[in-house]
PDB file of N, CA and C in Angstrom:
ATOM      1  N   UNK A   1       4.934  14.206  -9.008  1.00  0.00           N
ATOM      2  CA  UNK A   1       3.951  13.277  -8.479  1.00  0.00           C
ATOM      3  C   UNK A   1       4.645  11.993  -8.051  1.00  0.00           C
ATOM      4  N   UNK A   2       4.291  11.553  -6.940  1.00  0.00           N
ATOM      5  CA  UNK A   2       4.987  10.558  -6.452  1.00  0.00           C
ATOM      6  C   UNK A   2       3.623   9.113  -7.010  1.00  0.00           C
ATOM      7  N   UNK A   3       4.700   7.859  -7.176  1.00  0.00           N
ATOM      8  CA  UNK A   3       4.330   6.898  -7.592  1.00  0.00           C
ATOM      9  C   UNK A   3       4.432   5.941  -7.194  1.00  0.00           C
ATOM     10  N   UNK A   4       3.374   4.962  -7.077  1.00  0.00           N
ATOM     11  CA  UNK A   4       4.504   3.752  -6.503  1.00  0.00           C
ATOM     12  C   UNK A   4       4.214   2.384  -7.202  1.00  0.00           C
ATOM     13  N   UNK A   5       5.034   1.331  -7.017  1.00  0.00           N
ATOM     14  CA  UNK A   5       4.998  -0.150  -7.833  1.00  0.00           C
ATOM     15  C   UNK A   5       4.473  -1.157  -6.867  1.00  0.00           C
ATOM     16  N   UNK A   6       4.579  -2.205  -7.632  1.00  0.00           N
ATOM     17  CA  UNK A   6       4.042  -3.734  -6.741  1.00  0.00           C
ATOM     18  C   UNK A   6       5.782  -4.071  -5.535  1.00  0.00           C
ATOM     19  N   UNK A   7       6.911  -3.133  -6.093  1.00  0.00           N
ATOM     20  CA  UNK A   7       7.942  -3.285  -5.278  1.00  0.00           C
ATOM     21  C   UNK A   7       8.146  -1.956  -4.374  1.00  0.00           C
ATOM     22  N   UNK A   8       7.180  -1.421  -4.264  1.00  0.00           N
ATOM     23  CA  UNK A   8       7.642  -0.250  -3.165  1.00  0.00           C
ATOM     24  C   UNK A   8       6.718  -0.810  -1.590  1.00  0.00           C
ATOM     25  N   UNK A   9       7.465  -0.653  -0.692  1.00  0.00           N
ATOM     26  CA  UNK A   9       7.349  -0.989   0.435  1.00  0.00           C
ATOM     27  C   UNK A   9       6.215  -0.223   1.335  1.00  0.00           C
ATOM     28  N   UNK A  10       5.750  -0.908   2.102  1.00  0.00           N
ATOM     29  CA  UNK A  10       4.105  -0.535   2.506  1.00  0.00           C
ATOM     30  C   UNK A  10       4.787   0.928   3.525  1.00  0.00           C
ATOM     31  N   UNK A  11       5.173   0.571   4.398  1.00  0.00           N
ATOM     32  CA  UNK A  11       5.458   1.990   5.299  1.00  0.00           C
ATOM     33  C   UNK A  11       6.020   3.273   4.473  1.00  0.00           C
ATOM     34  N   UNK A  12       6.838   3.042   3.466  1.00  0.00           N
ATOM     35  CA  UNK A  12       7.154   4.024   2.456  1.00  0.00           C
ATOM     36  C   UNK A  12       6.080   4.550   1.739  1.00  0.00           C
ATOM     37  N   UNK A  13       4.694   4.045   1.835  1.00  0.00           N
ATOM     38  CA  UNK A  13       3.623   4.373   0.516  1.00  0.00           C
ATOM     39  C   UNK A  13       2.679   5.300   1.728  1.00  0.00           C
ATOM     40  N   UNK A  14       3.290   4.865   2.918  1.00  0.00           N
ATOM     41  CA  UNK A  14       2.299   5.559   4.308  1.00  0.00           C
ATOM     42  C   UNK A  14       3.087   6.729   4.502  1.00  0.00           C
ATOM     43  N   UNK A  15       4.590   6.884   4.400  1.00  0.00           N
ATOM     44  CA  UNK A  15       5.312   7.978   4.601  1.00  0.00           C
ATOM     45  C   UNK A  15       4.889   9.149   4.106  1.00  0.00           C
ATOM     46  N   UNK A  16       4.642   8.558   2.408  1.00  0.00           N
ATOM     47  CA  UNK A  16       4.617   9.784   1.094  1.00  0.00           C
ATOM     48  C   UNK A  16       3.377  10.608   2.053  1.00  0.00           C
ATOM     49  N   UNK A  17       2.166   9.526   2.308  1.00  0.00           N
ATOM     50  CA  UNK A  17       0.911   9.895   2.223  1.00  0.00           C
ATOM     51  C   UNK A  17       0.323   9.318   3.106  1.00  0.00           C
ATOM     52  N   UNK A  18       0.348   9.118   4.501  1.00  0.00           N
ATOM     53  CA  UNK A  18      -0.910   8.498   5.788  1.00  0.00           C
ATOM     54  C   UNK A  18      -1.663   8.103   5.238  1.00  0.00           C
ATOM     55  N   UNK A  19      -2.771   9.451   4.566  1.00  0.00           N
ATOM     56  CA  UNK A  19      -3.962   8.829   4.284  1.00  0.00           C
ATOM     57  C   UNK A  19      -4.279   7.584   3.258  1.00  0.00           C
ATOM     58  N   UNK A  20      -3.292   7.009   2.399  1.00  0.00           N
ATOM     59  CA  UNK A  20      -3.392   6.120   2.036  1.00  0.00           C
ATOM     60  C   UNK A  20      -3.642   4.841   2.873  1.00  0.00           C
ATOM     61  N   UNK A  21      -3.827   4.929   4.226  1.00  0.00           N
ATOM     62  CA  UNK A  21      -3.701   3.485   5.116  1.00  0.00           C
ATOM     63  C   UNK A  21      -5.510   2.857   5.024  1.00  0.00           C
ATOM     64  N   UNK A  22      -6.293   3.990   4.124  1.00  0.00           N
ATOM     65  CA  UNK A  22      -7.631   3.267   4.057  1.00  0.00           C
ATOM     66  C   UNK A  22      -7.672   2.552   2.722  1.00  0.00           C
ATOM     67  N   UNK A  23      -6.580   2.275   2.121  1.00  0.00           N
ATOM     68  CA  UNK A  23      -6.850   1.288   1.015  1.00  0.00           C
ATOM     69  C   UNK A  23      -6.236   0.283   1.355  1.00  0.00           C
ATOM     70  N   UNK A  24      -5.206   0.002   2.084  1.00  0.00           N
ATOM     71  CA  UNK A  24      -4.400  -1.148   2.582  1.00  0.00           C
ATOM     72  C   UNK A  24      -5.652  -1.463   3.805  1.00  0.00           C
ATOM     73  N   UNK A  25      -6.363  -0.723   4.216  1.00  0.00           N
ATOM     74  CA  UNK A  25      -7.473  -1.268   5.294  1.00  0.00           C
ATOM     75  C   UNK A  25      -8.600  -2.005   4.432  1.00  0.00           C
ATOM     76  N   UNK A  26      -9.358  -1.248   3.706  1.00  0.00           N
ATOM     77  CA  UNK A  26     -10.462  -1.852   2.710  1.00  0.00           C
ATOM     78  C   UNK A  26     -10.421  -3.225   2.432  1.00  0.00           C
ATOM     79  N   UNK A  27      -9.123  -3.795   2.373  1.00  0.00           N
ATOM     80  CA  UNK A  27      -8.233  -5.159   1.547  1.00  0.00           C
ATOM     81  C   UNK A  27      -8.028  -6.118   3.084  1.00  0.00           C
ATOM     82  N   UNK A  28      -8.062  -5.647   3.683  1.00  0.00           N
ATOM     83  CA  UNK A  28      -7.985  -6.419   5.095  1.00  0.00           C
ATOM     84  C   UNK A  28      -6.674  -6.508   5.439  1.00  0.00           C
ATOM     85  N   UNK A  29      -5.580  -5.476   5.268  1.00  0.00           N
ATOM     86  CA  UNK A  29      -3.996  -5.159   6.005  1.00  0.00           C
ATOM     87  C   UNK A  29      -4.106  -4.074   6.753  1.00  0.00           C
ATOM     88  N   UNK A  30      -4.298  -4.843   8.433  1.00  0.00           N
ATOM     89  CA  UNK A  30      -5.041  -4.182   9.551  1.00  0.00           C
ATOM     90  C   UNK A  30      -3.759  -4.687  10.631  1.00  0.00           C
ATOM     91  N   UNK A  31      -2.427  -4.683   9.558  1.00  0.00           N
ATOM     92  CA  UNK A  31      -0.782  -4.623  10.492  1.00  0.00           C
ATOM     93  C   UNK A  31      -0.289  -3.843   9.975  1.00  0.00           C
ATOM     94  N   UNK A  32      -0.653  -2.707   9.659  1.00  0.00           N
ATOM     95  CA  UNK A  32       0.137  -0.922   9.389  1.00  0.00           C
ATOM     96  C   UNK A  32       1.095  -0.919   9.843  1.00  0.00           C
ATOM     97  N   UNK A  33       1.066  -1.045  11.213  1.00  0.00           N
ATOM     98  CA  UNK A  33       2.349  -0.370  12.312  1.00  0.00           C
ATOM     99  C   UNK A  33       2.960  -1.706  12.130  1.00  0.00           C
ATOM    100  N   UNK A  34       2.583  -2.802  12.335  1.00  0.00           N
ATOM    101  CA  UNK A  34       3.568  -4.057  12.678  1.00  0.00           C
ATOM    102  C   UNK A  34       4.990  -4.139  11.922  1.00  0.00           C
ATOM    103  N   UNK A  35       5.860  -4.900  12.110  1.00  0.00           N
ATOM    104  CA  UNK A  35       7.153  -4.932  11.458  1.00  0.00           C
ATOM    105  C   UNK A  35       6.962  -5.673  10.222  1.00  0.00           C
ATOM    106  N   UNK A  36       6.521  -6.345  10.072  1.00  0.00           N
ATOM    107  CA  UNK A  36       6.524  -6.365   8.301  1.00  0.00           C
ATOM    108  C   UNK A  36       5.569  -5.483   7.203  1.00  0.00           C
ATOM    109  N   UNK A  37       5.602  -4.656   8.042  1.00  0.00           N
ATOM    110  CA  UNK A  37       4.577  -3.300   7.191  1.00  0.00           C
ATOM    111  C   UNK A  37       5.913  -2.621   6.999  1.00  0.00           C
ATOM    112  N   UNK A  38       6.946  -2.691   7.467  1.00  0.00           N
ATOM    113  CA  UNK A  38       8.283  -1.862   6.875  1.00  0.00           C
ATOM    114  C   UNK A  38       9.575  -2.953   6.391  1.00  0.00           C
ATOM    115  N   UNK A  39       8.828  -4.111   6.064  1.00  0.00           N
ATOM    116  CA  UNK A  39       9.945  -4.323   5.291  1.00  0.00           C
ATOM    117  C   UNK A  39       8.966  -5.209   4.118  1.00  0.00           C
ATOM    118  N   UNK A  40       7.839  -5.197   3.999  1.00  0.00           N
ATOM    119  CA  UNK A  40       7.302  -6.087   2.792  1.00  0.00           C
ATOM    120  C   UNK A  40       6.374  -5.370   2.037  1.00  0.00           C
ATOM    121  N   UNK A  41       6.915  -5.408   0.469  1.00  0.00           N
ATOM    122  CA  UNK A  41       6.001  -4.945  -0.444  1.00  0.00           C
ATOM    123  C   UNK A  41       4.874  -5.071  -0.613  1.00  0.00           C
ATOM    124  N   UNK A  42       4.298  -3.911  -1.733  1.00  0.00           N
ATOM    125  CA  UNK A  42       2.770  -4.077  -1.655  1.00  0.00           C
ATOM    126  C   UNK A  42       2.633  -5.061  -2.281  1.00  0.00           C
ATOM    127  N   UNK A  43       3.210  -5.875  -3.419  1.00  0.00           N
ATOM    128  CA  UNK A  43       3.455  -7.420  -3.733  1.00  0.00           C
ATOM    129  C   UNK A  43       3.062  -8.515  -3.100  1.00  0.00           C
ATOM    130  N   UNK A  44       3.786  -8.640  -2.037  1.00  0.00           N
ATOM    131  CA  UNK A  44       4.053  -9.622  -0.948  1.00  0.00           C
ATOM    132  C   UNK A  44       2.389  -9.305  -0.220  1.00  0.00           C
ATOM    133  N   UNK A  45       2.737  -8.597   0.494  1.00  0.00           N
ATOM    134  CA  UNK A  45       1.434  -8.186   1.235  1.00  0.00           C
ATOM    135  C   UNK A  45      -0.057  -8.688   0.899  1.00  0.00           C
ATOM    136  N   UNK A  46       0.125  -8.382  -0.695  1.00  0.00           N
ATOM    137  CA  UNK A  46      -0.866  -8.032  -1.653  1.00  0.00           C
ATOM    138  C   UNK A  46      -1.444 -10.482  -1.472  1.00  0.00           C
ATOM    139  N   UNK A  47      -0.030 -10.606  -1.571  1.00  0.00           N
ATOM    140  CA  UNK A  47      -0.423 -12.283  -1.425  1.00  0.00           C
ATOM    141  C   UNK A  47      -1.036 -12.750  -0.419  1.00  0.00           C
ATOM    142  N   UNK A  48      -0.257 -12.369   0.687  1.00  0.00           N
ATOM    143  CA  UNK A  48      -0.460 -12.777   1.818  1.00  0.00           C
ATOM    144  C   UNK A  48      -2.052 -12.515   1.980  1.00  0.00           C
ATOM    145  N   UNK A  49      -2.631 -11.510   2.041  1.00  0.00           N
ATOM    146  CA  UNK A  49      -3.783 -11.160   2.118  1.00  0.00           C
ATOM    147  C   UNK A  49      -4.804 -11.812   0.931  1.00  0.00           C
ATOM    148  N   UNK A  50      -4.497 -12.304   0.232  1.00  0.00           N
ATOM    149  CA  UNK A  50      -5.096 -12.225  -1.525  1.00  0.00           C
ATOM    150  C   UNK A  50      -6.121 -11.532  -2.011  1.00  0.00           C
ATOM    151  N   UNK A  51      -5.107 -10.438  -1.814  1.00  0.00           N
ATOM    152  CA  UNK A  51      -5.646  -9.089  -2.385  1.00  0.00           C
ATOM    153  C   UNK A  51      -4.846  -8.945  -3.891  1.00  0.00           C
ATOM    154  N   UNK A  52      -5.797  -8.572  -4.878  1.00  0.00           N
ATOM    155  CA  UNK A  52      -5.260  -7.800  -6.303  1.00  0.00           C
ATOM    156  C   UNK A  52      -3.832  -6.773  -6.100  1.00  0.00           C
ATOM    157  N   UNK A  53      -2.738  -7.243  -6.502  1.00  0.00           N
ATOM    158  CA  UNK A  53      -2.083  -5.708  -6.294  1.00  0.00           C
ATOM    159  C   UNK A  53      -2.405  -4.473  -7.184  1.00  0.00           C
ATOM    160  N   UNK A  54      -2.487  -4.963  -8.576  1.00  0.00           N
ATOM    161  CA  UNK A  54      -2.887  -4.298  -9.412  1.00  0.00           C
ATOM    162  C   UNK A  54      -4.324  -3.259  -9.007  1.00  0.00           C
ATOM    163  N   UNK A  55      -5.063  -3.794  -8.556  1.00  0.00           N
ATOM    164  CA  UNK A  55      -6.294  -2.982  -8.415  1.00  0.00           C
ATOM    165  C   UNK A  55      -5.867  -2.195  -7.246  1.00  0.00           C
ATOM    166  N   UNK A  56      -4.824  -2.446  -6.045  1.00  0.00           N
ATOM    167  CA  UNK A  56      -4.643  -1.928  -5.134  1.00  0.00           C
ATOM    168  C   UNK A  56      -3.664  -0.421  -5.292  1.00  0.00           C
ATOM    169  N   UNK A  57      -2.516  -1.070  -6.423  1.00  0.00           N
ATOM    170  CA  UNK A  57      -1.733  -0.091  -6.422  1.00  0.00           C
ATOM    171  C   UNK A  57      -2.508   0.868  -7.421  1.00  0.00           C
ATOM    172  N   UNK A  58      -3.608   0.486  -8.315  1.00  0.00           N
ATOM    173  CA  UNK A  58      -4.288   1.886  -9.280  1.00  0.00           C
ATOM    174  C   UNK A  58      -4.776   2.833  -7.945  1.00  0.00           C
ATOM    175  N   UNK A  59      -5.311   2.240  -7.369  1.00  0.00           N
ATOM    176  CA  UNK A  59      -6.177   3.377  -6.147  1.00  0.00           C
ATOM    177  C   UNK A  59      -5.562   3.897  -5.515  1.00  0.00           C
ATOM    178  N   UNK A  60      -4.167   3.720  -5.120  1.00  0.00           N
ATOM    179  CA  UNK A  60      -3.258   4.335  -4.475  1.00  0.00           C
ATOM    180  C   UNK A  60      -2.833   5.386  -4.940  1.00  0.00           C
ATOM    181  N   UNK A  61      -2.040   4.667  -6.465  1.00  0.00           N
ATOM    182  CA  UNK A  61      -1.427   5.891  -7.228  1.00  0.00           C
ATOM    183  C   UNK A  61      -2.736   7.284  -7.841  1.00  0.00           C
ATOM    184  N   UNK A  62      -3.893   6.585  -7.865  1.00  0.00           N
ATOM    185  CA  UNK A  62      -4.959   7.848  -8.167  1.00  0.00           C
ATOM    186  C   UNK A  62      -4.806   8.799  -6.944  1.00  0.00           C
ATOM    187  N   UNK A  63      -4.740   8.152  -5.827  1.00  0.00           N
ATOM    188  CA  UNK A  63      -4.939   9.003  -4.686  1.00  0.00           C
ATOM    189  C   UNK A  63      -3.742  10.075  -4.893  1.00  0.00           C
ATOM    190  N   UNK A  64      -2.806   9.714  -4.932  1.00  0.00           N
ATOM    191  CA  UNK A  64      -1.439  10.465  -4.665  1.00  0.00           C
ATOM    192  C   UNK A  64      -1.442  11.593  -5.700  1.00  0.00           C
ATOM    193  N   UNK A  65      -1.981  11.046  -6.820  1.00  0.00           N
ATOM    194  CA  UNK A  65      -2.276  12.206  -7.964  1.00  0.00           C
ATOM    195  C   UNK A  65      -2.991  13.133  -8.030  1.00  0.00           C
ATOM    196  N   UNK A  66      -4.185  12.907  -6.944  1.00  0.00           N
ATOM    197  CA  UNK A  66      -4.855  13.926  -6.856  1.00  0.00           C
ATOM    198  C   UNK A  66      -4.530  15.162  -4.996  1.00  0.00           C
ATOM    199  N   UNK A  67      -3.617  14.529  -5.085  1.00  0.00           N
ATOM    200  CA  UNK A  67      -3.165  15.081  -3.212  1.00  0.00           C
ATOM    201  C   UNK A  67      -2.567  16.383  -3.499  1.00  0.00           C
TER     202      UNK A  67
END
């Protein structure tokens, strides 16, 4: 089962799994494709936006667990 942290990088969490791009959408990170979608964590991101990472990365990693 793949996993990921507040340091794994947003285009890497889209690689494992596309369909994960509707939880980074829900949160209002609506620059998927843009260039700092491949080099800034869900951390970073998670600020910029002030979005929870914690609540972001549970829904992620549920998703991936059940894929």
């Amino acid at each position: 089962m793949n996993q990921i942290t507040k340091e794994t990088i947003i285009a890497d969490v889209l690689r494992m799994d596309p369909s994960t791009a509707q939880y980074f959408l829900e949160i209002g990170m609506h620059c998927l494709g843009c260039p700092s979608a491949s080099g800034e964590s869900i951390e970073e991101a998670c600020m910029v936006h002030g979005a929870d990472a914690d609540a972001l990365i549970e829904k992620i990693n549920a998703h991936l667990a059940d894929a």
